[in-house]
PDB file of N, CA and C in Angstrom:
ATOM      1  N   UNK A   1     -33.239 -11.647  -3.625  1.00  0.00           N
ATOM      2  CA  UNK A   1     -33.702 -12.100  -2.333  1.00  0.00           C
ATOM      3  C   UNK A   1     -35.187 -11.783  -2.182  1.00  0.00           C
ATOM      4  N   UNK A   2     -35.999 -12.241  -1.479  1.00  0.00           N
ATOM      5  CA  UNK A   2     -37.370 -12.241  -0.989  1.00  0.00           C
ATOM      6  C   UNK A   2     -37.275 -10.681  -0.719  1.00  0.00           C
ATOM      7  N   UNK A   3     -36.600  -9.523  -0.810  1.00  0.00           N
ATOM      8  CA  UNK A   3     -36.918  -8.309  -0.515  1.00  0.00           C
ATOM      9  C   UNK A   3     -37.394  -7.704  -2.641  1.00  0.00           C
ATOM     10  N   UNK A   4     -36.886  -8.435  -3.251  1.00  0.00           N
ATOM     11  CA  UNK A   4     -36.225  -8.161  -4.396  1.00  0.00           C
ATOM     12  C   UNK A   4     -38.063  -8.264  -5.272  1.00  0.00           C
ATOM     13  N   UNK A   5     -38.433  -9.461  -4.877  1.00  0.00           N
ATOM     14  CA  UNK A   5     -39.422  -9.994  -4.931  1.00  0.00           C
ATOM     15  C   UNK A   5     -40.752  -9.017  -3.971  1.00  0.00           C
ATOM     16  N   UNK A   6     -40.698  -8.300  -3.432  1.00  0.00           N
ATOM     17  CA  UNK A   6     -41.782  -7.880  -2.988  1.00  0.00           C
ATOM     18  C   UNK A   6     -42.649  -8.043  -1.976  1.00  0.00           C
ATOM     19  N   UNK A   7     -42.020  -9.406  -1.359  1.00  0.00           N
ATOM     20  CA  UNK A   7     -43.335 -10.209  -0.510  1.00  0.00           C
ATOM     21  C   UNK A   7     -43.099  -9.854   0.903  1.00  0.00           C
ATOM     22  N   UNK A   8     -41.940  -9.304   0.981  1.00  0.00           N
ATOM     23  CA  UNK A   8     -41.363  -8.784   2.455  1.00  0.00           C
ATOM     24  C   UNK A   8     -42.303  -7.655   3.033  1.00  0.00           C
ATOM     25  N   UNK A   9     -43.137  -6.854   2.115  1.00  0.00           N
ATOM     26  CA  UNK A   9     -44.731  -5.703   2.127  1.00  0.00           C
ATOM     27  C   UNK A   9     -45.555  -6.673   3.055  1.00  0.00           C
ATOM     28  N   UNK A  10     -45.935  -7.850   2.512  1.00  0.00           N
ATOM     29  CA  UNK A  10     -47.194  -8.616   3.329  1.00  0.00           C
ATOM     30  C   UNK A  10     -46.638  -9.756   4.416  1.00  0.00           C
ATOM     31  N   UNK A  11     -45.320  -9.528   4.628  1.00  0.00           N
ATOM     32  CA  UNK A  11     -45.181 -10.370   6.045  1.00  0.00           C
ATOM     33  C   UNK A  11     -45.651 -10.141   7.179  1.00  0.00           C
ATOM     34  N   UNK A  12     -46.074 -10.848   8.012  1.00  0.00           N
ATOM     35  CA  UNK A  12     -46.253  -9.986   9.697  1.00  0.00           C
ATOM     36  C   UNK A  12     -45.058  -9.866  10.323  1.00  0.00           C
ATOM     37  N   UNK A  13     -45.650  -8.775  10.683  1.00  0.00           N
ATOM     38  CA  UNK A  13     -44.220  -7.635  11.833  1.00  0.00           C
ATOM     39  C   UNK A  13     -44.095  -9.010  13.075  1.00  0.00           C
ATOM     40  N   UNK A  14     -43.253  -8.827  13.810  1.00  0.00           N
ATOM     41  CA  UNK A  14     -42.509  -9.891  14.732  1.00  0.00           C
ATOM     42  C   UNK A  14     -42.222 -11.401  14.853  1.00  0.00           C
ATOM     43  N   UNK A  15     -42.839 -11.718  13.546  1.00  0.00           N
ATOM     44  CA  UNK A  15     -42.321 -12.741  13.027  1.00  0.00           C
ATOM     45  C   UNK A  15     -40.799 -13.269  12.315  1.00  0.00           C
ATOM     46  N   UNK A  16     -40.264 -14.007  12.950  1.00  0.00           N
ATOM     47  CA  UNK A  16     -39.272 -14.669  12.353  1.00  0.00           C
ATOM     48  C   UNK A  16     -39.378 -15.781  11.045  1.00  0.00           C
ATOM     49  N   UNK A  17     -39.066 -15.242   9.672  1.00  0.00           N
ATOM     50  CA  UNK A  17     -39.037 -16.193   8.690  1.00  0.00           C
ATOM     51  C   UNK A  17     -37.912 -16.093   7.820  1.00  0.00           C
ATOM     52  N   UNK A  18     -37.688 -17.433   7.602  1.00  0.00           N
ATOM     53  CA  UNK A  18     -36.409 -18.561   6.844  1.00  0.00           C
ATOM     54  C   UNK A  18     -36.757 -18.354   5.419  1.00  0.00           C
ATOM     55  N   UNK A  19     -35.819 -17.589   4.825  1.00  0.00           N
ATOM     56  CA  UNK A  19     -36.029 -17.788   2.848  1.00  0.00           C
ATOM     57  C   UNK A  19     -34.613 -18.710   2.852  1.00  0.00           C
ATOM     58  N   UNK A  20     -35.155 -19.713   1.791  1.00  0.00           N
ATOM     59  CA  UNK A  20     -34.321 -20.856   1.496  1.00  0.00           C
ATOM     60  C   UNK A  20     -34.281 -20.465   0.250  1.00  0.00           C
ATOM     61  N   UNK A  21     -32.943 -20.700  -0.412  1.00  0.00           N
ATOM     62  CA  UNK A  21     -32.162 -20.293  -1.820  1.00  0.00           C
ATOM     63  C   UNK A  21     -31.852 -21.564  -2.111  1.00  0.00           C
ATOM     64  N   UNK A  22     -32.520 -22.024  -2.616  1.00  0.00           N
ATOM     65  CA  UNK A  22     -31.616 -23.463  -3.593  1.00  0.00           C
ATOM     66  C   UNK A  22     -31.489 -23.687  -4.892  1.00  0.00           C
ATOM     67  N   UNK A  23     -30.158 -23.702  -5.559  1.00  0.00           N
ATOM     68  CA  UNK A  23     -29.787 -23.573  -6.918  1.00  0.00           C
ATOM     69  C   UNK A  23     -28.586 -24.107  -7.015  1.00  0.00           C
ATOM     70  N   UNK A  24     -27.899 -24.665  -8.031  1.00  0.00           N
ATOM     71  CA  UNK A  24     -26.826 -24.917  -8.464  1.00  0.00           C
ATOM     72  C   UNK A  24     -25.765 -25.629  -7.475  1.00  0.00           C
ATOM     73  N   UNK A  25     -26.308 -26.473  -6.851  1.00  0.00           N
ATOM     74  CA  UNK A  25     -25.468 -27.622  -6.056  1.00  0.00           C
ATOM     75  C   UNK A  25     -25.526 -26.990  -4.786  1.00  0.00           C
ATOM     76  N   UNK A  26     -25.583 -25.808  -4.368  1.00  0.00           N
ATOM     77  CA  UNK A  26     -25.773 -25.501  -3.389  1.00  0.00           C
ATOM     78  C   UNK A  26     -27.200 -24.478  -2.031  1.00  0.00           C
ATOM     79  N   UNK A  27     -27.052 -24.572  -1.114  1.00  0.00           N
ATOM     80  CA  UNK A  27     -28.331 -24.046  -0.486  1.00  0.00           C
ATOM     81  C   UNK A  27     -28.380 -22.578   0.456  1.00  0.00           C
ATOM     82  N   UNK A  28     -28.531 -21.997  -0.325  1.00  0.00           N
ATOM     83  CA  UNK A  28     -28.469 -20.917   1.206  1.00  0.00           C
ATOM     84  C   UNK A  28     -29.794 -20.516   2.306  1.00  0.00           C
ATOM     85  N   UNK A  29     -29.185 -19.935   3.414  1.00  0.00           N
ATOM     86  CA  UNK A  29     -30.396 -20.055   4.504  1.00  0.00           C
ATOM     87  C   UNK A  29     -30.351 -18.496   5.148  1.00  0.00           C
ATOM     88  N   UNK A  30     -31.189 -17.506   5.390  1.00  0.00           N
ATOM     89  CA  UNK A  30     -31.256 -16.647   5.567  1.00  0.00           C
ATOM     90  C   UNK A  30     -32.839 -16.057   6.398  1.00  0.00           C
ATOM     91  N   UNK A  31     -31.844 -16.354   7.659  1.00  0.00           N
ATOM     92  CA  UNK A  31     -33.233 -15.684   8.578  1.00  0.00           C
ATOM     93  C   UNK A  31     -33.774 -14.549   9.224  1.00  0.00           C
ATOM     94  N   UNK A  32     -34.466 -13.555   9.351  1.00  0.00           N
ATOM     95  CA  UNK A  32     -35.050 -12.319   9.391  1.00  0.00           C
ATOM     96  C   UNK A  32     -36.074 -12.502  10.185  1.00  0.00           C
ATOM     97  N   UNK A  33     -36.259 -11.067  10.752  1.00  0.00           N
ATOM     98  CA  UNK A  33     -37.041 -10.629  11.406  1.00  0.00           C
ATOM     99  C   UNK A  33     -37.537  -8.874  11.415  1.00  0.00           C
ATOM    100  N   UNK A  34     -38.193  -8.605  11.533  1.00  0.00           N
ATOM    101  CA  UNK A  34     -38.980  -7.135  11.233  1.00  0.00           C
ATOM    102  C   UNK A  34     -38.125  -6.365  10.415  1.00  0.00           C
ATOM    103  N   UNK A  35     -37.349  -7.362   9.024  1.00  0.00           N
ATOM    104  CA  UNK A  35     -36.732  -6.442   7.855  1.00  0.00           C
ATOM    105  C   UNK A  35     -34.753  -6.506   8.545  1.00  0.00           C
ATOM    106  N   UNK A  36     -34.983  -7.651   9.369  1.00  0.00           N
ATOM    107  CA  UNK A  36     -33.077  -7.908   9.727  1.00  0.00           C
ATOM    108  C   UNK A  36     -33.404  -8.858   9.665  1.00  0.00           C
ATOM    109  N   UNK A  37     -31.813  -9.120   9.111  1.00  0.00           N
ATOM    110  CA  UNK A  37     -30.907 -10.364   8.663  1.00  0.00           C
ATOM    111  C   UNK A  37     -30.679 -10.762  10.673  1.00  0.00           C
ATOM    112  N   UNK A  38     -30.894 -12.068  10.863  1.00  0.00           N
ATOM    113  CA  UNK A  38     -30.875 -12.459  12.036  1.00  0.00           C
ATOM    114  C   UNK A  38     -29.171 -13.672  12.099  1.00  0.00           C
ATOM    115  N   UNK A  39     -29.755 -14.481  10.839  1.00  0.00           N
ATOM    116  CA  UNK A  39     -28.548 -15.448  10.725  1.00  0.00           C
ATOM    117  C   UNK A  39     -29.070 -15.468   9.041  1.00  0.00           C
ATOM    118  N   UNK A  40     -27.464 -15.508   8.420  1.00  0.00           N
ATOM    119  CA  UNK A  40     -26.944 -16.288   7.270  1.00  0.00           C
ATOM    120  C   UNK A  40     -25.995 -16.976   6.989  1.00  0.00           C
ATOM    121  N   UNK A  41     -26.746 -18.164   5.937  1.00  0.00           N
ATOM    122  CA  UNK A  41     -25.721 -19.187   5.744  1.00  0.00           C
ATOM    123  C   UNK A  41     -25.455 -19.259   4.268  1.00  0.00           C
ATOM    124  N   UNK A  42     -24.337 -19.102   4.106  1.00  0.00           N
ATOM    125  CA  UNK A  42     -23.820 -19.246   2.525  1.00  0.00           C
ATOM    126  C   UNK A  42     -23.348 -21.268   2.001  1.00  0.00           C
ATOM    127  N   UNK A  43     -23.677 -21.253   1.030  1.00  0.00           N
ATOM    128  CA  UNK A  43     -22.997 -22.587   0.238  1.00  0.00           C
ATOM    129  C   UNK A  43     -22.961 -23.691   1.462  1.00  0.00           C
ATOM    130  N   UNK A  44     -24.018 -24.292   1.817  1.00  0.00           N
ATOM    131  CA  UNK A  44     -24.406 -25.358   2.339  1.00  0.00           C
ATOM    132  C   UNK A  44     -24.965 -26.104   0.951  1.00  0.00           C
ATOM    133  N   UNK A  45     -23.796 -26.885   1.365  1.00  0.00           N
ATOM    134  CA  UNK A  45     -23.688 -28.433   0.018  1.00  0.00           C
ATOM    135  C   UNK A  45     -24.973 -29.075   0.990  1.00  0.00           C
ATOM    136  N   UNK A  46     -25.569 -29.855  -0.451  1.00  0.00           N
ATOM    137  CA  UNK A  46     -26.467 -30.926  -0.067  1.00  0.00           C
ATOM    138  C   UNK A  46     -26.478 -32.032  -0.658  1.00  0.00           C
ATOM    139  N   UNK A  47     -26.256 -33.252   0.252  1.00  0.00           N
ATOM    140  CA  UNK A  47     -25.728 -34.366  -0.147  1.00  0.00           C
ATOM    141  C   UNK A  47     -26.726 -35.728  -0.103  1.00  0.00           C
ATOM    142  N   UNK A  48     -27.490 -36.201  -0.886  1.00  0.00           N
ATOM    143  CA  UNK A  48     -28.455 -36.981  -1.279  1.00  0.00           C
ATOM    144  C   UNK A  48     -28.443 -38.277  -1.421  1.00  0.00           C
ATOM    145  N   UNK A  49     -28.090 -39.156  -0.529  1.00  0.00           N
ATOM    146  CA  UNK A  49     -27.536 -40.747  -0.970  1.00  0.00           C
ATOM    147  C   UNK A  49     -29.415 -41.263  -0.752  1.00  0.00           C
ATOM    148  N   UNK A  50     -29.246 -42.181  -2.730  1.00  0.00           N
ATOM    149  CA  UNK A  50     -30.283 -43.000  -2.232  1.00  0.00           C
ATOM    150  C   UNK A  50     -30.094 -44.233  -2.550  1.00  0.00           C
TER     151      UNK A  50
END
């Protein structure tokens, strides 16, 4: 996760930000704020008609 990675050091404090996981057919969504999990979403299929 974006903590794993390091970059969670240079975020700004009271900001709310969205790390998006996309891999292997599916998407995850995970939103935070000053170092909390606010909302997560596991295995959101994404479906592409063109």
């Amino acid at each position: 996760m974006i903590y794993e990675n390091h970059i969670a050091e240079n975020l700004e404090p009271g900001v709310a930000y969205l790390y998006v996981d996309v891999g292997g057919g599916s998407t995850e969504l995970t939103l935070f704020k000053e170092g909390k999990t606010i909302f997560r979403a596991h295995s959101i299929l994404a479906l592409f008609v063109c």
